[in-house]
PDB file of N, CA and C in Angstrom:
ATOM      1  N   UNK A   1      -1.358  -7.873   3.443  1.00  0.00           N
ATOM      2  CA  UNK A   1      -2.658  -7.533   3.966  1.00  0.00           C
ATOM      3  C   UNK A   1      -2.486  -6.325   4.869  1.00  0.00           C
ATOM      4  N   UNK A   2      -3.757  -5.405   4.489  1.00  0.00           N
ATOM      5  CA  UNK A   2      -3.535  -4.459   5.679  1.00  0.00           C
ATOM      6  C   UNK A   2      -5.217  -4.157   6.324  1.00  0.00           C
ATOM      7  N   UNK A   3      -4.594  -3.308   7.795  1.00  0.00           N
ATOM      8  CA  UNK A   3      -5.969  -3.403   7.771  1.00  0.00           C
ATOM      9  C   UNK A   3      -6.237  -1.967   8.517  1.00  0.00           C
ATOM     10  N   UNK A   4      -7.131  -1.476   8.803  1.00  0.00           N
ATOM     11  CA  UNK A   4      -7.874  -0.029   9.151  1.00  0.00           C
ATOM     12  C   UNK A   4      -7.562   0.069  10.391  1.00  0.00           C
ATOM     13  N   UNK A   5      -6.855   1.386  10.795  1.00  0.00           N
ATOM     14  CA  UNK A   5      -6.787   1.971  12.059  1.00  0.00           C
ATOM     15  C   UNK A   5      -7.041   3.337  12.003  1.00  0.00           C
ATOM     16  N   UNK A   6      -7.067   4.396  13.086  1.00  0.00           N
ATOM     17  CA  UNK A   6      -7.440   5.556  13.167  1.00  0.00           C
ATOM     18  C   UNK A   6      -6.273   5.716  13.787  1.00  0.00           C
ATOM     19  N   UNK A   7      -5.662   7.086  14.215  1.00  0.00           N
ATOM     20  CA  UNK A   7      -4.859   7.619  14.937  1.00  0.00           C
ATOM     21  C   UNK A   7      -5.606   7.352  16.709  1.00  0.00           C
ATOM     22  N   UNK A   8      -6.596   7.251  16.845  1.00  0.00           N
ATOM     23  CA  UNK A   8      -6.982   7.059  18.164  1.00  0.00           C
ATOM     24  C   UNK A   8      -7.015   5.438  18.373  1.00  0.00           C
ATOM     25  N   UNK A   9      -7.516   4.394  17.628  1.00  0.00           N
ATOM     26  CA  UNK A   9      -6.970   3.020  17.191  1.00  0.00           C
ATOM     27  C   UNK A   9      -6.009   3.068  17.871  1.00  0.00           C
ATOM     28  N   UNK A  10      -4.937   3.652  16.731  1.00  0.00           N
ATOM     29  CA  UNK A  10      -3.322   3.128  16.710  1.00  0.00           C
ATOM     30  C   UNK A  10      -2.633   3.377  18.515  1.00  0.00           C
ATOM     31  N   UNK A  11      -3.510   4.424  18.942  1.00  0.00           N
ATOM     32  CA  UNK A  11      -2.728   4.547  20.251  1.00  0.00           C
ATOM     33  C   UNK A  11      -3.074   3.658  21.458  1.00  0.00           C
ATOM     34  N   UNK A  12      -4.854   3.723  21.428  1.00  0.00           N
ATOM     35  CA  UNK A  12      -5.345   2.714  22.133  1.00  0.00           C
ATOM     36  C   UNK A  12      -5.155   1.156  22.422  1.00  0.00           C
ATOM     37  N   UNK A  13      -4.993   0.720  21.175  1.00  0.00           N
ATOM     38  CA  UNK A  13      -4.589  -0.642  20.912  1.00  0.00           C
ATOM     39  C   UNK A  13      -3.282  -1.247  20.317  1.00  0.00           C
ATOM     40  N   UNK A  14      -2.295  -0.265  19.952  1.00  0.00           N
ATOM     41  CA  UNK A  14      -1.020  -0.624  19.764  1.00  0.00           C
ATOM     42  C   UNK A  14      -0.289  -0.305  20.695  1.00  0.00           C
ATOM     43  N   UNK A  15      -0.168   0.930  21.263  1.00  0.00           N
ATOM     44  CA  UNK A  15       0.717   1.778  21.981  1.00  0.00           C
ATOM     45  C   UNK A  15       0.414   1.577  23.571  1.00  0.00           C
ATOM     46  N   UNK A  16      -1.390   1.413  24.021  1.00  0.00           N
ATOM     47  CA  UNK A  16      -1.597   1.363  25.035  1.00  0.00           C
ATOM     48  C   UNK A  16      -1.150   3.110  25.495  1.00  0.00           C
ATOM     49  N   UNK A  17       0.218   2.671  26.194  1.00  0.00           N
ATOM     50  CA  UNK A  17       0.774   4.245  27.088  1.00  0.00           C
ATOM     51  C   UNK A  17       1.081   5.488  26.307  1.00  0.00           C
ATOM     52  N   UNK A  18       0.997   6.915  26.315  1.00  0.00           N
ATOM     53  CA  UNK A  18       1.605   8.034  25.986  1.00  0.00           C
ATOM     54  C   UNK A  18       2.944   7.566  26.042  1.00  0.00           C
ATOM     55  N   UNK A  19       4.111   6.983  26.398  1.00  0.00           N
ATOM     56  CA  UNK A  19       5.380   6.877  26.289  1.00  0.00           C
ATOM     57  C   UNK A  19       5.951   5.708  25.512  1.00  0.00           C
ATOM     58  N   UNK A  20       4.353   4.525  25.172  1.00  0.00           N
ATOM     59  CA  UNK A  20       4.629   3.357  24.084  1.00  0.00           C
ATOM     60  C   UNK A  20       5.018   4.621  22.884  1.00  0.00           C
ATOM     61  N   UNK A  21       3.760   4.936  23.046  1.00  0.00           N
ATOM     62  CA  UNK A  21       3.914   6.107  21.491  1.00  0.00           C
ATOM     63  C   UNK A  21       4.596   6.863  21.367  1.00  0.00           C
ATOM     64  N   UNK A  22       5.218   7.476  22.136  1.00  0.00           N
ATOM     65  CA  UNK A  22       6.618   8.185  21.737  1.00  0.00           C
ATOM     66  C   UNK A  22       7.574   7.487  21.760  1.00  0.00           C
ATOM     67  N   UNK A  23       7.626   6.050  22.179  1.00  0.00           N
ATOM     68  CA  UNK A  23       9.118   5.473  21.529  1.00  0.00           C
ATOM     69  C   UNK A  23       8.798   5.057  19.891  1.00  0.00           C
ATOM     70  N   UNK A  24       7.425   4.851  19.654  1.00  0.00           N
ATOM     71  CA  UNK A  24       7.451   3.371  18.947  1.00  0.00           C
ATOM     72  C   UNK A  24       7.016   4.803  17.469  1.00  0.00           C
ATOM     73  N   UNK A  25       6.447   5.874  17.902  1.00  0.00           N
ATOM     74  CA  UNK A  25       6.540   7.309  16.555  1.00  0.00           C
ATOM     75  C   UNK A  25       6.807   8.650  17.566  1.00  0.00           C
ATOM     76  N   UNK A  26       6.331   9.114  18.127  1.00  0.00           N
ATOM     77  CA  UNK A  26       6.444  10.054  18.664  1.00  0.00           C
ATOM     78  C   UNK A  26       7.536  10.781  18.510  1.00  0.00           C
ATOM     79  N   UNK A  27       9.123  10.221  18.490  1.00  0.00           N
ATOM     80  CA  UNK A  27      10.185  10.632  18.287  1.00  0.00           C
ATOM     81  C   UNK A  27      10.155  10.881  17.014  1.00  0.00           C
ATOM     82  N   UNK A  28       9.850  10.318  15.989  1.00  0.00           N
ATOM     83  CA  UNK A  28      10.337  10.261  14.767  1.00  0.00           C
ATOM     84  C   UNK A  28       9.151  11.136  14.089  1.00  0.00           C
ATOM     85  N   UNK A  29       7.746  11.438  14.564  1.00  0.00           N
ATOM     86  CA  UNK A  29       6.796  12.281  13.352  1.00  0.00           C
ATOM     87  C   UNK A  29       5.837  12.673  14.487  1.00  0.00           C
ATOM     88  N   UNK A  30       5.126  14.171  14.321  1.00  0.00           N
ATOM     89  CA  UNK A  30       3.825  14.579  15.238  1.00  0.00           C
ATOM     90  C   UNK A  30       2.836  14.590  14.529  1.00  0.00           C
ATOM     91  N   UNK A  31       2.861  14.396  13.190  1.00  0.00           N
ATOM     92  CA  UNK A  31       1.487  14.577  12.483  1.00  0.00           C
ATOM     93  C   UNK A  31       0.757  13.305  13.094  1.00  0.00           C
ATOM     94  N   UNK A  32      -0.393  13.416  11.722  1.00  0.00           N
ATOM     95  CA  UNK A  32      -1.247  12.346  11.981  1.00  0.00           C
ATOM     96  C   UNK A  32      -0.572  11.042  11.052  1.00  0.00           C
ATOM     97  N   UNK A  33      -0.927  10.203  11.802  1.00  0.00           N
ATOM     98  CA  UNK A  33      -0.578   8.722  10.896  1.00  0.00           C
ATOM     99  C   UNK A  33      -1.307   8.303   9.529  1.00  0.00           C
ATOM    100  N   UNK A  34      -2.483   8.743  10.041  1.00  0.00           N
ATOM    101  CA  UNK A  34      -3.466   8.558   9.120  1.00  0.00           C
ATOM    102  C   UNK A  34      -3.878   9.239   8.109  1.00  0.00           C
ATOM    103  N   UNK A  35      -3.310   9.487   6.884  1.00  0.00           N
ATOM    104  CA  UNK A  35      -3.574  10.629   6.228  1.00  0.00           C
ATOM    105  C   UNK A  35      -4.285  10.508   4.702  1.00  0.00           C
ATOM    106  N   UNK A  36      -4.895  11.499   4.004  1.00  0.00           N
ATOM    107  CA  UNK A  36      -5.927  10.697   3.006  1.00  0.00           C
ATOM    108  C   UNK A  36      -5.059  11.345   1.480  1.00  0.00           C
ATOM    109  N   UNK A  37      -4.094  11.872   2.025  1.00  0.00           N
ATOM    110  CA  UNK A  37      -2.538  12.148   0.952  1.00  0.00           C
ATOM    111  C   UNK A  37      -1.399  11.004   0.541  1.00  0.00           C
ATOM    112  N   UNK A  38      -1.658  10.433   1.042  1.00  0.00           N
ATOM    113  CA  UNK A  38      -0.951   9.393   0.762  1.00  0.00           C
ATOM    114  C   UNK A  38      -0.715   8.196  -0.405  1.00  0.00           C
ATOM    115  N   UNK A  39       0.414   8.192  -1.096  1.00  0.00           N
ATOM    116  CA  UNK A  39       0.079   7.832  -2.269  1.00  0.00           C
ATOM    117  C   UNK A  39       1.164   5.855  -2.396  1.00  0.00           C
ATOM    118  N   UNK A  40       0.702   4.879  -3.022  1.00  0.00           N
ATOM    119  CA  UNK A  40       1.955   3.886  -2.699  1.00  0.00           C
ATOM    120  C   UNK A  40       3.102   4.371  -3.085  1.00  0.00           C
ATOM    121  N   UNK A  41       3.993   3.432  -2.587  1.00  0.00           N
ATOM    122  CA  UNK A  41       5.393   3.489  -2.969  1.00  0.00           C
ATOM    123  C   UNK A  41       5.140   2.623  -4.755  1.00  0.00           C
ATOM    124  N   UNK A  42       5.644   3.199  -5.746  1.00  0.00           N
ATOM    125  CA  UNK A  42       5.511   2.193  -6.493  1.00  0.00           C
ATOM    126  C   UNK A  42       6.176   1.016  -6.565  1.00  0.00           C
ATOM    127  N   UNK A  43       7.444   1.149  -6.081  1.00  0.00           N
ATOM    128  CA  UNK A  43       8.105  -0.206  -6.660  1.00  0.00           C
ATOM    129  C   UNK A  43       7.252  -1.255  -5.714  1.00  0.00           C
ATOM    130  N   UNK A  44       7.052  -0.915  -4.169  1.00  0.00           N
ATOM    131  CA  UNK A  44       6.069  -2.243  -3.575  1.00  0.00           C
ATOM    132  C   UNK A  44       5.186  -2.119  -4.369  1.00  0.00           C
ATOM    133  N   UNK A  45       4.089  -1.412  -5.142  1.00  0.00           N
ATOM    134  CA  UNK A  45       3.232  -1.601  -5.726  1.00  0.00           C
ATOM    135  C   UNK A  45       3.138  -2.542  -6.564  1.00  0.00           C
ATOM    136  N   UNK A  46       4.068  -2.336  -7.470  1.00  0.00           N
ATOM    137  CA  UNK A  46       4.844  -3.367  -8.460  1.00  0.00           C
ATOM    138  C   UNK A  46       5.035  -4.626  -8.043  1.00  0.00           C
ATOM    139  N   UNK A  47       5.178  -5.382  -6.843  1.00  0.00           N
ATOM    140  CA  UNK A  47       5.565  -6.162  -6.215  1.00  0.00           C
ATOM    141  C   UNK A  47       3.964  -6.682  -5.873  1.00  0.00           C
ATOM    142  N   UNK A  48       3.718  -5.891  -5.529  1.00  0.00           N
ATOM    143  CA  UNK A  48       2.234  -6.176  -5.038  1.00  0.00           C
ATOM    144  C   UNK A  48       1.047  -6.764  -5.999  1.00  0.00           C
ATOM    145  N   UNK A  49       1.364  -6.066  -7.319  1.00  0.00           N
ATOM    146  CA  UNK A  49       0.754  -6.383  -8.704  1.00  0.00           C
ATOM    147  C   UNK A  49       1.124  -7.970  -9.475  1.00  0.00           C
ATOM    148  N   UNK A  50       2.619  -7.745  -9.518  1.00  0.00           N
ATOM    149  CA  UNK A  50       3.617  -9.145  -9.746  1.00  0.00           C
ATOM    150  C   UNK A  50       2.936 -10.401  -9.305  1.00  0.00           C
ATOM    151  N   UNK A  51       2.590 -10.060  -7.325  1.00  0.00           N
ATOM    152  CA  UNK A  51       2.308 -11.258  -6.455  1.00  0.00           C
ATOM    153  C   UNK A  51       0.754 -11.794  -7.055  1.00  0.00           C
ATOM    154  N   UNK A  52      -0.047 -10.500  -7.396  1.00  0.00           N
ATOM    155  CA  UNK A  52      -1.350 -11.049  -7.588  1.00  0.00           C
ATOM    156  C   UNK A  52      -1.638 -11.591  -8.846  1.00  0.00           C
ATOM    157  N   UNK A  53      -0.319 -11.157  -9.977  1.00  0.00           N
ATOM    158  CA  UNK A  53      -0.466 -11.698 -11.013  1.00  0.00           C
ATOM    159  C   UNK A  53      -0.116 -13.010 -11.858  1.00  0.00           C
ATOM    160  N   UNK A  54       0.459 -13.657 -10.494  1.00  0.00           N
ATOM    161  CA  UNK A  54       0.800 -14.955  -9.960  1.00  0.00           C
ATOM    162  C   UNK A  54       0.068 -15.733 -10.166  1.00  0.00           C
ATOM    163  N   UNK A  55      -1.046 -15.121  -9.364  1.00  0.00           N
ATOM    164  CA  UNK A  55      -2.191 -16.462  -8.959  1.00  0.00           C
ATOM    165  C   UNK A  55      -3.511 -16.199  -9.926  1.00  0.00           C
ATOM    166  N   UNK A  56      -3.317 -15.381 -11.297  1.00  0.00           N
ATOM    167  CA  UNK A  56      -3.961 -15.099 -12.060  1.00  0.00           C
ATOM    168  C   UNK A  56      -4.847 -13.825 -12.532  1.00  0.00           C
ATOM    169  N   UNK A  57      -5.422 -13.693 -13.514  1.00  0.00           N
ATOM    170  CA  UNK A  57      -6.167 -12.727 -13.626  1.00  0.00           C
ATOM    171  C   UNK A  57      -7.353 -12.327 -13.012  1.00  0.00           C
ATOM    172  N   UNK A  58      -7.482 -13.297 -12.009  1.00  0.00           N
ATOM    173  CA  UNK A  58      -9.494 -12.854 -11.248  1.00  0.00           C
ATOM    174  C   UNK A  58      -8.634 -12.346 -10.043  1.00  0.00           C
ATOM    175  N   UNK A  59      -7.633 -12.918  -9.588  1.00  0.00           N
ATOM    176  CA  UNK A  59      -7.125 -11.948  -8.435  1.00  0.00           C
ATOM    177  C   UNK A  59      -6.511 -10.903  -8.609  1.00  0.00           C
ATOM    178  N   UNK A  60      -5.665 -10.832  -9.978  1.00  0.00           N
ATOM    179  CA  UNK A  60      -5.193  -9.065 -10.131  1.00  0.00           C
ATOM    180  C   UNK A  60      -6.712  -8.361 -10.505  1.00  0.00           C
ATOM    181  N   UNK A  61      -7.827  -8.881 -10.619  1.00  0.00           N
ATOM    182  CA  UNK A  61      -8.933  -7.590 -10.664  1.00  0.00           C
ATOM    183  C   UNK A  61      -9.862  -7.443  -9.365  1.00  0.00           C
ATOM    184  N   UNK A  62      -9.332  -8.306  -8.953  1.00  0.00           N
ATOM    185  CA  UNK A  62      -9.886  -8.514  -7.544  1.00  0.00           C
ATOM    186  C   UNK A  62      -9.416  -7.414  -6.576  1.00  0.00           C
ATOM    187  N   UNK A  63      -7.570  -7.976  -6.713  1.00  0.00           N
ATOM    188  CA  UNK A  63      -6.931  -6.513  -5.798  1.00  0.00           C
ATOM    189  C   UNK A  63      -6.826  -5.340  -6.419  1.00  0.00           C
ATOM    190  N   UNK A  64      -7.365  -5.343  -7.910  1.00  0.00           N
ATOM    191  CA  UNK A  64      -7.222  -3.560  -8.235  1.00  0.00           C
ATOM    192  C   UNK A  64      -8.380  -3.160  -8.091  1.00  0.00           C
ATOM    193  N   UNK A  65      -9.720  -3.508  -7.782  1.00  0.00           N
ATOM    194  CA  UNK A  65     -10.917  -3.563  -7.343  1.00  0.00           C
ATOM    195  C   UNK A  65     -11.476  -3.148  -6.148  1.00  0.00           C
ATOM    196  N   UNK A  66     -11.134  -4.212  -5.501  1.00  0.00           N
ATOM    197  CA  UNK A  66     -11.630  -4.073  -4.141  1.00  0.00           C
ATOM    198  C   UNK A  66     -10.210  -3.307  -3.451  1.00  0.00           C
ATOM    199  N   UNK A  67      -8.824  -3.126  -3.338  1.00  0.00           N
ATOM    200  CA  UNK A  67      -8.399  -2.011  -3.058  1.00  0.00           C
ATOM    201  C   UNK A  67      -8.402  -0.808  -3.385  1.00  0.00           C
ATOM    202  N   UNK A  68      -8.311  -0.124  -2.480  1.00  0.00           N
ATOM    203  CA  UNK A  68      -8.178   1.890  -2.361  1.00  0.00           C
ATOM    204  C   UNK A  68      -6.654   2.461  -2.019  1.00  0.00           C
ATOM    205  N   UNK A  69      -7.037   3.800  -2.506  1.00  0.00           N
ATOM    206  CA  UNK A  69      -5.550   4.304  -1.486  1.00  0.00           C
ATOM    207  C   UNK A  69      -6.343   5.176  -0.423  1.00  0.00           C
ATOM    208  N   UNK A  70      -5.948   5.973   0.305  1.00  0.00           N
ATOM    209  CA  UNK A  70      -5.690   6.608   1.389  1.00  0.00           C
ATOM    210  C   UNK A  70      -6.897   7.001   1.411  1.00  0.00           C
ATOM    211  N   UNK A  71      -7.449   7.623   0.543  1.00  0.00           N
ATOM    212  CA  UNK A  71      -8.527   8.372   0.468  1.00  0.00           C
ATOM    213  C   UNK A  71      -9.827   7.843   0.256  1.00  0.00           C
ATOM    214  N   UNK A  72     -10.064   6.300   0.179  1.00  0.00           N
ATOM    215  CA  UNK A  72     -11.162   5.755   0.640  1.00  0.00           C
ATOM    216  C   UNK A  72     -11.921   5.372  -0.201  1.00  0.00           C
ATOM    217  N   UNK A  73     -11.739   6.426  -1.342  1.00  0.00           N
ATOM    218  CA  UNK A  73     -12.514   6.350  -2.963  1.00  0.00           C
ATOM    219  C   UNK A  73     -11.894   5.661  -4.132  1.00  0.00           C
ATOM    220  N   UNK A  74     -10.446   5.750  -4.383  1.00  0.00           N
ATOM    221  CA  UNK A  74      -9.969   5.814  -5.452  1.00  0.00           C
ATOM    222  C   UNK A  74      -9.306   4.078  -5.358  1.00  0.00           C
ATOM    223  N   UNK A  75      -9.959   3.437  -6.417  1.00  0.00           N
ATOM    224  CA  UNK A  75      -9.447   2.050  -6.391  1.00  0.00           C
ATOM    225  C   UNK A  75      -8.107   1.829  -6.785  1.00  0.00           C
ATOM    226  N   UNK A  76      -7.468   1.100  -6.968  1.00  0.00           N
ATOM    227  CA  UNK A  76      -5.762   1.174  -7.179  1.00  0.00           C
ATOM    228  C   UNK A  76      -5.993   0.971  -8.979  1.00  0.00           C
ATOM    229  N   UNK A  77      -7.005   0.160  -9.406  1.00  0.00           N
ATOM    230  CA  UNK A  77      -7.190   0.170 -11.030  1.00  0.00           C
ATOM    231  C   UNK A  77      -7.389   1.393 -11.607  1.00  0.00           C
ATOM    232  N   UNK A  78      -8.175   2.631 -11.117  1.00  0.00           N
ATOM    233  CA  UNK A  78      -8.302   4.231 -11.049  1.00  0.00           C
ATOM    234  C   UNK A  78      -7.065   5.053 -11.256  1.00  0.00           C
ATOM    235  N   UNK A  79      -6.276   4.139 -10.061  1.00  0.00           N
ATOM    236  CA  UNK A  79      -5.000   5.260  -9.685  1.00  0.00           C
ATOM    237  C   UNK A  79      -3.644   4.855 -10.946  1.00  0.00           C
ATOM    238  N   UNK A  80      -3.970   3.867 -10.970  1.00  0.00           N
ATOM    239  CA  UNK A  80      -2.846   3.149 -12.181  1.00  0.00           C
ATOM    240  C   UNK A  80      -3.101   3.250 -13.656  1.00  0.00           C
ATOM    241  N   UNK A  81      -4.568   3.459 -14.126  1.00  0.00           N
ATOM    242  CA  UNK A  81      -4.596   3.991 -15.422  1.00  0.00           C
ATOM    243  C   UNK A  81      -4.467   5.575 -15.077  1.00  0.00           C
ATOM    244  N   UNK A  82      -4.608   6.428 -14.476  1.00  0.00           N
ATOM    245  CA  UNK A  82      -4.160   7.734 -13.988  1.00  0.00           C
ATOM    246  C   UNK A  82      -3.282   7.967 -14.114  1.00  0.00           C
ATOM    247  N   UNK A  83      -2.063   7.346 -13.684  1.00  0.00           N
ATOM    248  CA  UNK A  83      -0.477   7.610 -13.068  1.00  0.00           C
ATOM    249  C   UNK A  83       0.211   6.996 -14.839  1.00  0.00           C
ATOM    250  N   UNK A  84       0.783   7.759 -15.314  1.00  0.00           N
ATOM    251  CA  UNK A  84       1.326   6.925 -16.353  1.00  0.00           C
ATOM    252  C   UNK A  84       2.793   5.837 -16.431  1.00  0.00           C
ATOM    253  N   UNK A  85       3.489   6.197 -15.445  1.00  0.00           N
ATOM    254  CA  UNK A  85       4.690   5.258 -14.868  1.00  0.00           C
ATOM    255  C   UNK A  85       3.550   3.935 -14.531  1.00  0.00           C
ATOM    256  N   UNK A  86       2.513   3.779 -14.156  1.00  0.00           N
ATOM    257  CA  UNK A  86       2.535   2.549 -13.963  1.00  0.00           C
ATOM    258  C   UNK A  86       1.605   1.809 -14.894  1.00  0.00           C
ATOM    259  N   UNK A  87       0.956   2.400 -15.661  1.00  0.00           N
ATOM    260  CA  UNK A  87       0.102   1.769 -16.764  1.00  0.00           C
ATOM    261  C   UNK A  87       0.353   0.557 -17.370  1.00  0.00           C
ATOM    262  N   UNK A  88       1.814   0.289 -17.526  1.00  0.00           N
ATOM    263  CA  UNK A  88       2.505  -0.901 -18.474  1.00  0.00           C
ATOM    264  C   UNK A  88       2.669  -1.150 -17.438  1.00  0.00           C
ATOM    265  N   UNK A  89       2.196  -1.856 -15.889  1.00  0.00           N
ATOM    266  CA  UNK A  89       2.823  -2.467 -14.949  1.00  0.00           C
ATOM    267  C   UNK A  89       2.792  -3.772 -15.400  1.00  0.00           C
ATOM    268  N   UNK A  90       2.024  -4.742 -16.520  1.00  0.00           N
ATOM    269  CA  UNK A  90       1.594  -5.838 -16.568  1.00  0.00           C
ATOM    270  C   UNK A  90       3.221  -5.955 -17.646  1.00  0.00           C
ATOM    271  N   UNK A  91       3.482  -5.462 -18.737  1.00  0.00           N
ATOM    272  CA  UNK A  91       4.312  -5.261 -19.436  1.00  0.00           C
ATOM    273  C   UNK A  91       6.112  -5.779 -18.457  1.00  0.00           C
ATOM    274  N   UNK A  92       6.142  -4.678 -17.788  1.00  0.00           N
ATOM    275  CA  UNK A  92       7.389  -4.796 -16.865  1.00  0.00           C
ATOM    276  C   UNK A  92       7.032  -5.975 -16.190  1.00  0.00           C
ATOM    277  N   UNK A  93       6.333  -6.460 -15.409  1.00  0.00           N
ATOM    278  CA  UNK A  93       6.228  -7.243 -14.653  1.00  0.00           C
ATOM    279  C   UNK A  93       6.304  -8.662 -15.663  1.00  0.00           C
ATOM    280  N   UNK A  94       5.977  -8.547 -17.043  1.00  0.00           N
ATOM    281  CA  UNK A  94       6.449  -9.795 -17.944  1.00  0.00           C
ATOM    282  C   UNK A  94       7.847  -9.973 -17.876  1.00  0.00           C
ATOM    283  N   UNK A  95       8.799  -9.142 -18.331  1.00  0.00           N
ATOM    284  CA  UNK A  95      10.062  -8.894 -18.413  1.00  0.00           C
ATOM    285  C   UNK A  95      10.647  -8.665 -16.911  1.00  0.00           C
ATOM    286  N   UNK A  96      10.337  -8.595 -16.095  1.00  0.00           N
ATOM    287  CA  UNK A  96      11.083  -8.263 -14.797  1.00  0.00           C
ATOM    288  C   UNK A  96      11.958  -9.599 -14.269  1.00  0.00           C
ATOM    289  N   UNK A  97      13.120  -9.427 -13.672  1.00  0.00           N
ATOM    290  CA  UNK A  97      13.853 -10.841 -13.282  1.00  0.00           C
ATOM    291  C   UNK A  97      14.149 -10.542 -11.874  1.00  0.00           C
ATOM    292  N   UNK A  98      14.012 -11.124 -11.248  1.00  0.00           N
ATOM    293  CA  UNK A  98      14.451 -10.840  -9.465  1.00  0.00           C
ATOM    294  C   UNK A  98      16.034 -11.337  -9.598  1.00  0.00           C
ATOM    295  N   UNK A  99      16.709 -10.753  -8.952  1.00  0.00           N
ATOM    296  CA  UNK A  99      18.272 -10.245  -8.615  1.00  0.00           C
ATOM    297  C   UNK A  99      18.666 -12.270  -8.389  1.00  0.00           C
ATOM    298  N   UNK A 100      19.847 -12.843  -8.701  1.00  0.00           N
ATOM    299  CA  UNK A 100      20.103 -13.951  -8.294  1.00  0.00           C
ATOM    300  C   UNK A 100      20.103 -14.132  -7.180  1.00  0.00           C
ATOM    301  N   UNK A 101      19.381 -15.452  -6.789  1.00  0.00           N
ATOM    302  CA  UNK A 101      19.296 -15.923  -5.299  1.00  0.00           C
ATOM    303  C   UNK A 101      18.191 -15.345  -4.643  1.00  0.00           C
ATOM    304  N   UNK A 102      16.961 -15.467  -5.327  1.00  0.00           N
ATOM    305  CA  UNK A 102      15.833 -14.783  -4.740  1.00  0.00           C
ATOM    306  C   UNK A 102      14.482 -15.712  -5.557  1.00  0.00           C
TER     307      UNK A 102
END
């Protein structure tokens, strides 16, 4: 689950102080956090698809539905017939085996 913050959010209510936020990003990035470029990682994606395809088909159209990426518009069912690496995600995810002991 995730949920909506702003760069003014994230400082107000996570960080509280100018010096929370430079330990906790500040050191490590100056941009913005929040950016509408941002694309998933696929393999969590994959993982993410796997989990919903678990609990059946009304919830994998549910989460390719009612989720977006970055940009507010584009549903993840949009972005995945788009992207051709992930089109057969249902395919791989038949055949996929998690590593022993997992």
């Amino acid at each position: 689950m995730c949920s909506g913050y702003s760069d003014a959010d994230y400082r107000l209510n996570k960080c509280i102080t100018p010096g929370e936020y430079q330990r906790r990003v500040g050191q490590y990035y100056q941009g913005p956090l929040w950016r509408e470029d941002i694309l998933p990682f696929p393999r969590y994606l994959f993982f993410c698809l796997q989990s919903a395809a678990s609990q059946g088909q009304e919830v994998v159209d549910n989460f390719l539905d009612t989720s977006f990426l970055a940009d507010g518009v584009t549903t993840l069912r949009a972005y995945i017939a788009a992207t051709p690496e992930l089109v057969g995600w249902q395919e791989a995810s038949a055949s996929y085996r998690y590593p022993s002991g997992k």
